[in-house]
PDB file of N, CA and C in Angstrom:
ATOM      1  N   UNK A   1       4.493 -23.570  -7.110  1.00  0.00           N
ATOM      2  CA  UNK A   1       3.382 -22.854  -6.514  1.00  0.00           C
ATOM      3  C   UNK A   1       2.544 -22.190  -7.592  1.00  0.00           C
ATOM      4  N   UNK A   2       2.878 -21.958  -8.369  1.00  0.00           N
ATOM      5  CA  UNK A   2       2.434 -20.858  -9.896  1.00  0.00           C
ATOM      6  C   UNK A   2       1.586 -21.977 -10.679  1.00  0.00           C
ATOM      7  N   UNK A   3       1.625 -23.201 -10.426  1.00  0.00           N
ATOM      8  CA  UNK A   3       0.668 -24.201 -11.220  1.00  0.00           C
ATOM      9  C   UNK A   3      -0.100 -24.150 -10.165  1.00  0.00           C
ATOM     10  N   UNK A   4      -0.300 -24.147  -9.049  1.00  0.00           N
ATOM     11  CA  UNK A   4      -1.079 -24.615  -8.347  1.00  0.00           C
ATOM     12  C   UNK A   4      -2.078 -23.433  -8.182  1.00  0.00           C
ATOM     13  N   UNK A   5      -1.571 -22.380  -8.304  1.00  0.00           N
ATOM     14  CA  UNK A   5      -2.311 -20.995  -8.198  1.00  0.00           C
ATOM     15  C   UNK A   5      -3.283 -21.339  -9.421  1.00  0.00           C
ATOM     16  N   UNK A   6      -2.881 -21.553 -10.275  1.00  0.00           N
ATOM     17  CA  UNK A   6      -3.725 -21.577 -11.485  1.00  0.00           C
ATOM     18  C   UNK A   6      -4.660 -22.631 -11.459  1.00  0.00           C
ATOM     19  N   UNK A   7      -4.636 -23.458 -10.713  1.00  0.00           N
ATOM     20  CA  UNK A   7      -5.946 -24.067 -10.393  1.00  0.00           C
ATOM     21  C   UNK A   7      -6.685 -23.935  -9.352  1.00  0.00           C
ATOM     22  N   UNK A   8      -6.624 -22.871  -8.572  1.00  0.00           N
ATOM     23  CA  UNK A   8      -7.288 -22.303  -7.603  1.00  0.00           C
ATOM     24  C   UNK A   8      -8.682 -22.057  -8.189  1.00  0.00           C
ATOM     25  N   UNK A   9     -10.142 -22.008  -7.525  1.00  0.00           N
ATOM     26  CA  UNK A   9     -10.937 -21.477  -8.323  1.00  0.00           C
ATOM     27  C   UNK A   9     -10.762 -19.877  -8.329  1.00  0.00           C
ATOM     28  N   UNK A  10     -11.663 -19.354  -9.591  1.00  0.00           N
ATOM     29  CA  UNK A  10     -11.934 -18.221  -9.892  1.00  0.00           C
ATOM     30  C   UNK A  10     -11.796 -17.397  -8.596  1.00  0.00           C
ATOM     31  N   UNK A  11     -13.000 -17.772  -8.228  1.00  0.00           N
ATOM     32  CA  UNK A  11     -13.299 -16.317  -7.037  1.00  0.00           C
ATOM     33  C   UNK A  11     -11.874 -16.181  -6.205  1.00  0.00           C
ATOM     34  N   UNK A  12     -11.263 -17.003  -6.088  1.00  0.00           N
ATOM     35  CA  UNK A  12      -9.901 -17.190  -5.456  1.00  0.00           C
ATOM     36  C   UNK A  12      -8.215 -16.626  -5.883  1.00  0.00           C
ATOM     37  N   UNK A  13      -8.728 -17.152  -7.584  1.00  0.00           N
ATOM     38  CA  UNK A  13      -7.395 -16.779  -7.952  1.00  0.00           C
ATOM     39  C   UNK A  13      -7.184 -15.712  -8.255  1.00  0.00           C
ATOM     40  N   UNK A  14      -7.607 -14.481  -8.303  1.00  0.00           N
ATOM     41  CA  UNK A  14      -7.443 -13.469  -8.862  1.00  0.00           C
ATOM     42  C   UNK A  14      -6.867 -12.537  -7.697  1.00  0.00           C
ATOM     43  N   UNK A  15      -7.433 -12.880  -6.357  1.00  0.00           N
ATOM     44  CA  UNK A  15      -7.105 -12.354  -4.895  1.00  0.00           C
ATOM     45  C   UNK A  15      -5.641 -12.969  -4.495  1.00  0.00           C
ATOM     46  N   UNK A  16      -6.325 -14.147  -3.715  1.00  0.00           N
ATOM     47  CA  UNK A  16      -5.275 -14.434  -2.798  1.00  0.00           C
ATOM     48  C   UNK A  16      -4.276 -15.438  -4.192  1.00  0.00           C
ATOM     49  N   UNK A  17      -4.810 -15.998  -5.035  1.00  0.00           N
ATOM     50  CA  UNK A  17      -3.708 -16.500  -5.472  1.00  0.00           C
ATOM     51  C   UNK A  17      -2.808 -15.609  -6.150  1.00  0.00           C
ATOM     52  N   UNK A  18      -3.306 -14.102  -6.319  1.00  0.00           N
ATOM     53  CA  UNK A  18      -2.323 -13.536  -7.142  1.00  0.00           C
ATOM     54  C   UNK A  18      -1.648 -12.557  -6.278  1.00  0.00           C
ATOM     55  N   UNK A  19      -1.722 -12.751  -4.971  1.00  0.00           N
ATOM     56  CA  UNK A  19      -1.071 -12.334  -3.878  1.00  0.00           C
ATOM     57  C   UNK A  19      -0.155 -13.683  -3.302  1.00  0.00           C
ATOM     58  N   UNK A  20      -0.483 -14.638  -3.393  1.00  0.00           N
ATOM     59  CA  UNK A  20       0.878 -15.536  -3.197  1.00  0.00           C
ATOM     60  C   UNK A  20       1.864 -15.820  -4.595  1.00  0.00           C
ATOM     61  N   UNK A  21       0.977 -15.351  -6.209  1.00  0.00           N
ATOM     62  CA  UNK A  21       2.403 -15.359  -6.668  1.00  0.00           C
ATOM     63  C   UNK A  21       2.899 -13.512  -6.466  1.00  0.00           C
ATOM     64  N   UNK A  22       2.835 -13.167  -6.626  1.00  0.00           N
ATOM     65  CA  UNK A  22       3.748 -11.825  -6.041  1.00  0.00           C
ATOM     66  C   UNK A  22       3.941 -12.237  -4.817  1.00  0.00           C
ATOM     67  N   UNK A  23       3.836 -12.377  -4.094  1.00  0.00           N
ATOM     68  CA  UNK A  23       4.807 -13.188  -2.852  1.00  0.00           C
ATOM     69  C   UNK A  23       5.786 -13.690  -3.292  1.00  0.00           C
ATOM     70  N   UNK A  24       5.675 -14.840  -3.970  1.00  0.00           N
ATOM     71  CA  UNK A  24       6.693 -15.695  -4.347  1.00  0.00           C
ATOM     72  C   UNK A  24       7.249 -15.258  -5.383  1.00  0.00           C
ATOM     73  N   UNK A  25       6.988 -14.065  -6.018  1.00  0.00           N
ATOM     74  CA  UNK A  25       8.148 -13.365  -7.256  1.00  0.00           C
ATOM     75  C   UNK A  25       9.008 -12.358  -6.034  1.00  0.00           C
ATOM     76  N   UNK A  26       8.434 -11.824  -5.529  1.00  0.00           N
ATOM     77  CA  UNK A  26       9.056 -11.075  -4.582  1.00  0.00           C
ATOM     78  C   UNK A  26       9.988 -11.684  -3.559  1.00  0.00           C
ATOM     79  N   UNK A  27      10.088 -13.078  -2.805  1.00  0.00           N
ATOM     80  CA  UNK A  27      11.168 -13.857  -2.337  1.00  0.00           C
ATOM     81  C   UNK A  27      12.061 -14.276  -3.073  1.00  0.00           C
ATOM     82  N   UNK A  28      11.573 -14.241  -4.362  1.00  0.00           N
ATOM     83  CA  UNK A  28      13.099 -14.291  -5.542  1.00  0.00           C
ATOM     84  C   UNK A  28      13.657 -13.294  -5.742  1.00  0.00           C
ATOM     85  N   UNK A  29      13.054 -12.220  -5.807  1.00  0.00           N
ATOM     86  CA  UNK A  29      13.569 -10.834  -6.106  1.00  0.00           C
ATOM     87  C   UNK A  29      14.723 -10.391  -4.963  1.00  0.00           C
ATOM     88  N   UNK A  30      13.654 -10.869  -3.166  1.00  0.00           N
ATOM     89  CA  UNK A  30      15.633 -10.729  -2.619  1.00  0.00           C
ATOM     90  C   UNK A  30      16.063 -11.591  -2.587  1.00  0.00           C
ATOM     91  N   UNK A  31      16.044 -12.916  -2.621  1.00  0.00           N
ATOM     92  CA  UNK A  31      17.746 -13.826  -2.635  1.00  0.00           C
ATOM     93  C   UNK A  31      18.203 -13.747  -3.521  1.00  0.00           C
ATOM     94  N   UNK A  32      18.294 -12.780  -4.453  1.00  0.00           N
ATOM     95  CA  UNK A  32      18.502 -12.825  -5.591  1.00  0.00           C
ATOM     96  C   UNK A  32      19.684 -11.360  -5.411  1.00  0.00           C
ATOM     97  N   UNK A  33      18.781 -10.307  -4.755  1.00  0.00           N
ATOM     98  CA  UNK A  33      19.054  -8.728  -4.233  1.00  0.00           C
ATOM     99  C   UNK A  33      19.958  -9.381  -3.251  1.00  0.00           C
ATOM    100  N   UNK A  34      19.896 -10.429  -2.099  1.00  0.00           N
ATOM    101  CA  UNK A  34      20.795 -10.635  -1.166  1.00  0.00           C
ATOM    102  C   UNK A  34      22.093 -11.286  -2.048  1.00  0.00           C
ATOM    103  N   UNK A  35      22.017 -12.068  -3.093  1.00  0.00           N
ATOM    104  CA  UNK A  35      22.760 -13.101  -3.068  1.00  0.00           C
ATOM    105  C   UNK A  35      24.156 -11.945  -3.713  1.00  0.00           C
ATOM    106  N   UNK A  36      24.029 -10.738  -4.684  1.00  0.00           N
ATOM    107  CA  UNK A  36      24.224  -9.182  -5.206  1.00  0.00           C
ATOM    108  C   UNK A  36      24.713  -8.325  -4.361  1.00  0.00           C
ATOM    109  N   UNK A  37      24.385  -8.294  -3.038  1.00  0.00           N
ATOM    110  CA  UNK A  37      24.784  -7.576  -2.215  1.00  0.00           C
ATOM    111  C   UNK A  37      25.706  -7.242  -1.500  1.00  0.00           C
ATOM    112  N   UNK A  38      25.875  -6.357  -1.194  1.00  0.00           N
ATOM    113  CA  UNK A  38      27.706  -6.005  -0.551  1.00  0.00           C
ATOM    114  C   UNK A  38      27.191  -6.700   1.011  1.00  0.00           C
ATOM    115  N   UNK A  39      28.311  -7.130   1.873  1.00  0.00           N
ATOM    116  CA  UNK A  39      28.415  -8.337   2.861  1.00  0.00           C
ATOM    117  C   UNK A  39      27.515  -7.285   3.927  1.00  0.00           C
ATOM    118  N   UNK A  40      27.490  -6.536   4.457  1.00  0.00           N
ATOM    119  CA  UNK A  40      27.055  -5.247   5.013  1.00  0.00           C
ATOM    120  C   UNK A  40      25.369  -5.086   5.320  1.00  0.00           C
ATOM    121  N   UNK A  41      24.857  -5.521   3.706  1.00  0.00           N
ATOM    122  CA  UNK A  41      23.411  -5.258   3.343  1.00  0.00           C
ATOM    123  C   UNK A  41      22.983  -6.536   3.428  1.00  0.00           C
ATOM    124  N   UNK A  42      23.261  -7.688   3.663  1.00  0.00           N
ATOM    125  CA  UNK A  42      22.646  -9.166   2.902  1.00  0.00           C
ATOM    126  C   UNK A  42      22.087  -9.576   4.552  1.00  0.00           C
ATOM    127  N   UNK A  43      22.568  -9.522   5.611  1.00  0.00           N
ATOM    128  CA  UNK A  43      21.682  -9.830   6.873  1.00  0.00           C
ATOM    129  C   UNK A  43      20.502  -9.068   6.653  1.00  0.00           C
ATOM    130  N   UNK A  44      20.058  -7.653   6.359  1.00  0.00           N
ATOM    131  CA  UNK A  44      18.774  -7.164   6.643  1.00  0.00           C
ATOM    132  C   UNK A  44      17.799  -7.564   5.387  1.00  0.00           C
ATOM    133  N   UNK A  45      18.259  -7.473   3.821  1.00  0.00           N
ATOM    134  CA  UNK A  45      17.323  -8.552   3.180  1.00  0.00           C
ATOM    135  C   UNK A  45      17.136  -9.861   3.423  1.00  0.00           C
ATOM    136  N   UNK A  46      17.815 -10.598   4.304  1.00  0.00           N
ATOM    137  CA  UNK A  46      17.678 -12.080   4.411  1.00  0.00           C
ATOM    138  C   UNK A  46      16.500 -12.098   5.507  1.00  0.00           C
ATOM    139  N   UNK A  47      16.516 -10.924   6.523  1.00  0.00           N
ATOM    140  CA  UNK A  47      15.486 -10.813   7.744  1.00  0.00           C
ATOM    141  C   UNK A  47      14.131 -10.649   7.388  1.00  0.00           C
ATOM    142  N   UNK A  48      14.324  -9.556   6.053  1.00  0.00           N
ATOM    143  CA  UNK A  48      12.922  -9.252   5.170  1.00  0.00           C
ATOM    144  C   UNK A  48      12.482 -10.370   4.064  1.00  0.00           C
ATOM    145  N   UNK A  49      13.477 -11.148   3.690  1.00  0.00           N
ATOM    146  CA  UNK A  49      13.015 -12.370   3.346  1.00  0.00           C
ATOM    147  C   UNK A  49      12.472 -13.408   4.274  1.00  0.00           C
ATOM    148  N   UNK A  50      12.681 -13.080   5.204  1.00  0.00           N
ATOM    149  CA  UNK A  50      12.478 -14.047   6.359  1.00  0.00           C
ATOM    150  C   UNK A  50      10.667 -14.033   6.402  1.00  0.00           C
ATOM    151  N   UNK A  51      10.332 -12.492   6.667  1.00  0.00           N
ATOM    152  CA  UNK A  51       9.196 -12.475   6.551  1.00  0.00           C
ATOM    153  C   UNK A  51       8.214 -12.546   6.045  1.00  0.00           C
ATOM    154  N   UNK A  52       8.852 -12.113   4.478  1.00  0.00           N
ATOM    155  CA  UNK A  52       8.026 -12.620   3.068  1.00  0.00           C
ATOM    156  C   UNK A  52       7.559 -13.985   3.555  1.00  0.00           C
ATOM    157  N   UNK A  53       8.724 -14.720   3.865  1.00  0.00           N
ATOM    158  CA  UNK A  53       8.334 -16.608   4.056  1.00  0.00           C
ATOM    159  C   UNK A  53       7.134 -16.946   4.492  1.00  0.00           C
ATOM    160  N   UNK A  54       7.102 -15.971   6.372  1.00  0.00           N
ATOM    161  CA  UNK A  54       6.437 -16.358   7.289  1.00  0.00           C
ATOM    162  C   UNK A  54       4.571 -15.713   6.612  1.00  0.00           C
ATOM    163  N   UNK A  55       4.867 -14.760   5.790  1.00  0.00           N
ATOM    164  CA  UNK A  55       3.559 -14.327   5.041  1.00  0.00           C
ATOM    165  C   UNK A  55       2.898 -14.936   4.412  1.00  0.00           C
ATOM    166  N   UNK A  56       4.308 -15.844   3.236  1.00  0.00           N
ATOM    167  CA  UNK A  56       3.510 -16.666   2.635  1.00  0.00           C
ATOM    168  C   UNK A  56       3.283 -17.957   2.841  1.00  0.00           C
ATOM    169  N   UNK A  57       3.552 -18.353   3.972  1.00  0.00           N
ATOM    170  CA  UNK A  57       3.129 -19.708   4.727  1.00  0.00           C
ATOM    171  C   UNK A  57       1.725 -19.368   5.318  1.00  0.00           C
ATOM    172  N   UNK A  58       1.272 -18.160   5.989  1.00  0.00           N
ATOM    173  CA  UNK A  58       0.065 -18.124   6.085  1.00  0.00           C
ATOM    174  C   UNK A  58      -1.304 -18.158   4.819  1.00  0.00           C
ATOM    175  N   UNK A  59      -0.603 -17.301   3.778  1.00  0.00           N
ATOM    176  CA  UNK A  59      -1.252 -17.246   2.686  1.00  0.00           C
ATOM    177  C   UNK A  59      -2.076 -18.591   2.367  1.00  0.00           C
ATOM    178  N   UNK A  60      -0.720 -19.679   2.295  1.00  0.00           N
ATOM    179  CA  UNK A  60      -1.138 -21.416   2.074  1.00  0.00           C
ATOM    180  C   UNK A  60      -1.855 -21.799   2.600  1.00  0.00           C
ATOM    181  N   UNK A  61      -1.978 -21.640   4.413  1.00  0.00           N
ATOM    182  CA  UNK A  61      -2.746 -21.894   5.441  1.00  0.00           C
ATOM    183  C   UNK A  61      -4.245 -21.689   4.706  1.00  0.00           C
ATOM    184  N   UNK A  62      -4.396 -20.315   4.057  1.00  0.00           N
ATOM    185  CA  UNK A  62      -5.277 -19.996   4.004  1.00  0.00           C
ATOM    186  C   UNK A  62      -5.834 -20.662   3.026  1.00  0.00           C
ATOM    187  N   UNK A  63      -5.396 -21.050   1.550  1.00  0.00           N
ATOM    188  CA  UNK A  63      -5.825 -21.419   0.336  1.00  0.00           C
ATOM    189  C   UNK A  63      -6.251 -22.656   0.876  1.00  0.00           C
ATOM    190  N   UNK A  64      -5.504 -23.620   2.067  1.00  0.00           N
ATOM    191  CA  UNK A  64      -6.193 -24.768   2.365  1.00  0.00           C
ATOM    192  C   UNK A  64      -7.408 -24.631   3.190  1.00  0.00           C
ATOM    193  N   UNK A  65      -7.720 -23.918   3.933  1.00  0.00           N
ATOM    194  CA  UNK A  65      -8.648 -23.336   4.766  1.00  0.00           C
ATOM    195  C   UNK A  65      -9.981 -23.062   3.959  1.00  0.00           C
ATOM    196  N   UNK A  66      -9.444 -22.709   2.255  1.00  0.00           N
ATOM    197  CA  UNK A  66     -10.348 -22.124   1.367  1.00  0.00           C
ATOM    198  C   UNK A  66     -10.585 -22.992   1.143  1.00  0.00           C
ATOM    199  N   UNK A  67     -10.404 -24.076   0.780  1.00  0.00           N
ATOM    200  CA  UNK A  67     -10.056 -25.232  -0.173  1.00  0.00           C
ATOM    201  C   UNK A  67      -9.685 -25.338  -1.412  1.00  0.00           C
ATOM    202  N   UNK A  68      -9.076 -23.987  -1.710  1.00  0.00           N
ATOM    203  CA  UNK A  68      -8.183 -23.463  -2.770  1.00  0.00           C
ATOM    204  C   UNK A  68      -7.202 -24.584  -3.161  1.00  0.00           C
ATOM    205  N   UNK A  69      -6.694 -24.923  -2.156  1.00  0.00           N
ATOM    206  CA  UNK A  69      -5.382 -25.905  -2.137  1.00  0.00           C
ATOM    207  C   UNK A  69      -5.899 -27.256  -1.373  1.00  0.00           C
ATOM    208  N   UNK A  70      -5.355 -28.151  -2.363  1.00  0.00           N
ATOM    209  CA  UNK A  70      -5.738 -29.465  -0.960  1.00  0.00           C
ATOM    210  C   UNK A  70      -4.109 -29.748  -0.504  1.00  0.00           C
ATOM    211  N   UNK A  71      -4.835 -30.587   0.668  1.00  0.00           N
ATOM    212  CA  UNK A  71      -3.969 -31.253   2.011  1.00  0.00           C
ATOM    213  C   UNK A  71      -2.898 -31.499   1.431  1.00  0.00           C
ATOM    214  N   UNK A  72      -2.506 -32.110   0.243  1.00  0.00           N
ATOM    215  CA  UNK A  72      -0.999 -32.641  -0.415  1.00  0.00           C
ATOM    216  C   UNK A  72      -0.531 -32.080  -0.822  1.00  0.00           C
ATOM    217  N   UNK A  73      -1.170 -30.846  -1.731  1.00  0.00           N
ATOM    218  CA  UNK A  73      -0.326 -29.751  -2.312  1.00  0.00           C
ATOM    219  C   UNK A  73       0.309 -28.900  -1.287  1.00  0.00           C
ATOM    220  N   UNK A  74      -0.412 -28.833  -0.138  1.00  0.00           N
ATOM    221  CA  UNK A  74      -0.190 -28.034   0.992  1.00  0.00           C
ATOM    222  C   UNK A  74       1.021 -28.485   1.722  1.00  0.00           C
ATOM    223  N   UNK A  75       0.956 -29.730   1.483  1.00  0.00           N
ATOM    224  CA  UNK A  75       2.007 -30.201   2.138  1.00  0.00           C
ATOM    225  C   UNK A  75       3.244 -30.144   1.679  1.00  0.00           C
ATOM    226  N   UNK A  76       3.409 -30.608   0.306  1.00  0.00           N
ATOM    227  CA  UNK A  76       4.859 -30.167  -0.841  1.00  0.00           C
ATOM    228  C   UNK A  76       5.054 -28.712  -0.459  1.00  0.00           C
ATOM    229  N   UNK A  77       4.068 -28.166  -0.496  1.00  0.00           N
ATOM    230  CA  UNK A  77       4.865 -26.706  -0.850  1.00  0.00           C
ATOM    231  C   UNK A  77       5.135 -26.103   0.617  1.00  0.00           C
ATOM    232  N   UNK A  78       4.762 -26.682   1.736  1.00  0.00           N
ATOM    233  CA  UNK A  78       5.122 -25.834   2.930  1.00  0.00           C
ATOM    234  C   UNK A  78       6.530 -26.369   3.111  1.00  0.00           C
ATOM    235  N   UNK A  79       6.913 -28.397   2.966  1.00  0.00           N
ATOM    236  CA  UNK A  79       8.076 -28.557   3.058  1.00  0.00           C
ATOM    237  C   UNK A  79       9.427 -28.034   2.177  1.00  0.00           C
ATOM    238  N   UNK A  80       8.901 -27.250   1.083  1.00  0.00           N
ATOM    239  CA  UNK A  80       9.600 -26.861   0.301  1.00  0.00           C
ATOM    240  C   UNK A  80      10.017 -25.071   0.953  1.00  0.00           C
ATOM    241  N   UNK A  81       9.002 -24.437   1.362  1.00  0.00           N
ATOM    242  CA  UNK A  81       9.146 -23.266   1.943  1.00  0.00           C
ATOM    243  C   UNK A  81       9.779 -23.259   3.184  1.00  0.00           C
ATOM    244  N   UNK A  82       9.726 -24.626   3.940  1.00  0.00           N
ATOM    245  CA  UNK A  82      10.482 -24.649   5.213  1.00  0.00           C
ATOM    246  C   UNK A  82      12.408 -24.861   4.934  1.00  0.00           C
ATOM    247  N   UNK A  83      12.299 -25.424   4.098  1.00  0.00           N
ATOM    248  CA  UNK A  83      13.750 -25.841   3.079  1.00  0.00           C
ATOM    249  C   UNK A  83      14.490 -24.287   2.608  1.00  0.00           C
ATOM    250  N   UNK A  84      13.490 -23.475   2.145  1.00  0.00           N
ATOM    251  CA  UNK A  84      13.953 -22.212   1.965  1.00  0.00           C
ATOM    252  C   UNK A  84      14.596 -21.620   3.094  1.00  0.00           C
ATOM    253  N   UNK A  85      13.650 -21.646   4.275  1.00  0.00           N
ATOM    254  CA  UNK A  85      13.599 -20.716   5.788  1.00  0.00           C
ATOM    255  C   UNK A  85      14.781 -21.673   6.340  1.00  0.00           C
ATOM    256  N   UNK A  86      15.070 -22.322   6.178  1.00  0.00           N
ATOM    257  CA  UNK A  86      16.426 -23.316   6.538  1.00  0.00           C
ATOM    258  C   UNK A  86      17.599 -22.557   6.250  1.00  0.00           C
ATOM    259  N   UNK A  87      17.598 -22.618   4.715  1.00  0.00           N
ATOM    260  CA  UNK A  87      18.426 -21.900   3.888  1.00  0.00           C
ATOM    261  C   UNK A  87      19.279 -20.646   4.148  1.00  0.00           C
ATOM    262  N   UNK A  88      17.625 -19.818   4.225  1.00  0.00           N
ATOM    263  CA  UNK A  88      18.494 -18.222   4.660  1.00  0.00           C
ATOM    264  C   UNK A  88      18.901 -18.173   6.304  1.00  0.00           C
ATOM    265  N   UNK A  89      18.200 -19.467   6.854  1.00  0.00           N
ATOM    266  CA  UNK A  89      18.559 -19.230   9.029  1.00  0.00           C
ATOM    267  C   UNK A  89      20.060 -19.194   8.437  1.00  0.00           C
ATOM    268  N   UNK A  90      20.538 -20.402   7.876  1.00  0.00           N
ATOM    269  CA  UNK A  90      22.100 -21.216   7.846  1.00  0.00           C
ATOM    270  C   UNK A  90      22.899 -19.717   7.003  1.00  0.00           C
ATOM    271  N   UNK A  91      22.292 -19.096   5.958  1.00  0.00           N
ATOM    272  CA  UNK A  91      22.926 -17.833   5.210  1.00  0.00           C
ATOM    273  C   UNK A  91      23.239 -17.105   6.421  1.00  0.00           C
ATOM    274  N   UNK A  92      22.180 -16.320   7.113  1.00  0.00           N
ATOM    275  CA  UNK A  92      22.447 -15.199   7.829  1.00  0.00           C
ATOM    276  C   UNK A  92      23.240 -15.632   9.343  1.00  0.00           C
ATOM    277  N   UNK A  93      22.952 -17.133   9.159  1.00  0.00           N
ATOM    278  CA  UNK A  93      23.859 -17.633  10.619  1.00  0.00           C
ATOM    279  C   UNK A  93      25.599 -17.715   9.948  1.00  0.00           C
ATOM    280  N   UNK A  94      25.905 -17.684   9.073  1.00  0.00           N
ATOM    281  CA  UNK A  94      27.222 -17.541   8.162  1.00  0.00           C
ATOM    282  C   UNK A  94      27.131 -16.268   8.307  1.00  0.00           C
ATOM    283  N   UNK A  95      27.172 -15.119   7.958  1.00  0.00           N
ATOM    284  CA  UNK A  95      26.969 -13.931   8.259  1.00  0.00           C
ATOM    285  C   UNK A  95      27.910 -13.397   9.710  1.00  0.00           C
ATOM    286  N   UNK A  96      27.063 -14.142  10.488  1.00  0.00           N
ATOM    287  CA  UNK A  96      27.784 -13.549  11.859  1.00  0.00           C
ATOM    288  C   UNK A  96      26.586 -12.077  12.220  1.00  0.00           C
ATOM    289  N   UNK A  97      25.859 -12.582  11.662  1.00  0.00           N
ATOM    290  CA  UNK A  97      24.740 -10.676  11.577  1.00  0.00           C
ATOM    291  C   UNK A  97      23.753 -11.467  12.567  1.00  0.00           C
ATOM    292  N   UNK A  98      23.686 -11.678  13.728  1.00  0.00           N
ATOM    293  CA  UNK A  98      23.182 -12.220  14.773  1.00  0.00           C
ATOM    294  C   UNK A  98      22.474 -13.170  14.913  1.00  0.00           C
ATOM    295  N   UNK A  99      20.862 -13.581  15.280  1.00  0.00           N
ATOM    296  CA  UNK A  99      20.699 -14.920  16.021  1.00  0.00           C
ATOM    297  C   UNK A  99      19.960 -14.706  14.585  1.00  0.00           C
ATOM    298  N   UNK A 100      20.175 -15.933  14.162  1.00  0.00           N
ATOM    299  CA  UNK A 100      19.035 -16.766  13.336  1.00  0.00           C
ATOM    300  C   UNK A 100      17.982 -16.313  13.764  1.00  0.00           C
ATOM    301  N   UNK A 101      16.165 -16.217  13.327  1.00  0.00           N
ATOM    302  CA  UNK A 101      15.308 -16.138  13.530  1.00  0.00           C
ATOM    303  C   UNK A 101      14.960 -17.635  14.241  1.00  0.00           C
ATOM    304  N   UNK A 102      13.411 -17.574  15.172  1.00  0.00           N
ATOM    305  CA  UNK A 102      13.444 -18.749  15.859  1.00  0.00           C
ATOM    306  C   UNK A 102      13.308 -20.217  14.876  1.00  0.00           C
ATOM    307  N   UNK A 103      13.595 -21.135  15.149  1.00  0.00           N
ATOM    308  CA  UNK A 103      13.182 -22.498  14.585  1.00  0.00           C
ATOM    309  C   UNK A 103      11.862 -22.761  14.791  1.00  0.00           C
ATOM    310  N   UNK A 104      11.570 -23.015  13.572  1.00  0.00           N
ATOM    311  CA  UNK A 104      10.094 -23.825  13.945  1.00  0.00           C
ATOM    312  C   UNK A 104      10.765 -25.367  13.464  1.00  0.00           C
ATOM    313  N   UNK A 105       9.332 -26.322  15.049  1.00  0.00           N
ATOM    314  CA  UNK A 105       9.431 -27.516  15.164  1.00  0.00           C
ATOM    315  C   UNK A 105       8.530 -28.334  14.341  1.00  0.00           C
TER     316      UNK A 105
END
């Protein structure tokens, strides 16, 4: 995502692209904080990671909307972000720390 930001144009990258990479430093920062965590704490960062996700899937929406991003890049990187949101459903569904968030189809 961090190459692709960088070819965003100007008027673009300085905003929203430098709000989707702090997005995306910040979803490393908790699976990283979850992966560290006593068994107790790791369901409620995985929930707040959850949402980072769902933030920065709109973000993308948007860079394609801008035409910041084209259609293919858009596409790698949402299937790659959906691969993530997979990830932590199956983590926090190991957990036993209640329902998975919903599936998207």
């Amino acid at each position: 995502m961090l190459k692709r930001v960088q070819q965003f144009p100007r008027s673009l990258r300085y905003g929203l692209g430098r709000s989707i990479e702090a997005r995306t430093e910040t979803l490393l920062a908790l699976l990283i904080r979850a992966k560290y965590a006593p068994r107790g704490e790791k369901d409620a960062i995985l929930r707040e990671t959850n949402v980072e996700l769902e933030v920065l899937r709109f973000q993308i929406r948007q860079a394609v909307d801008l035409k910041a991003l084209p259609l293919n890049g858009h596409l790698s990187v949402m299937e790659k972000l959906e691969a993530v949101g997979r990830q932590v459903g199956g983590w926090r569904k190991s957990l036993g720390g209640g329902e998975p968030d919903a599936q998207r189809k």
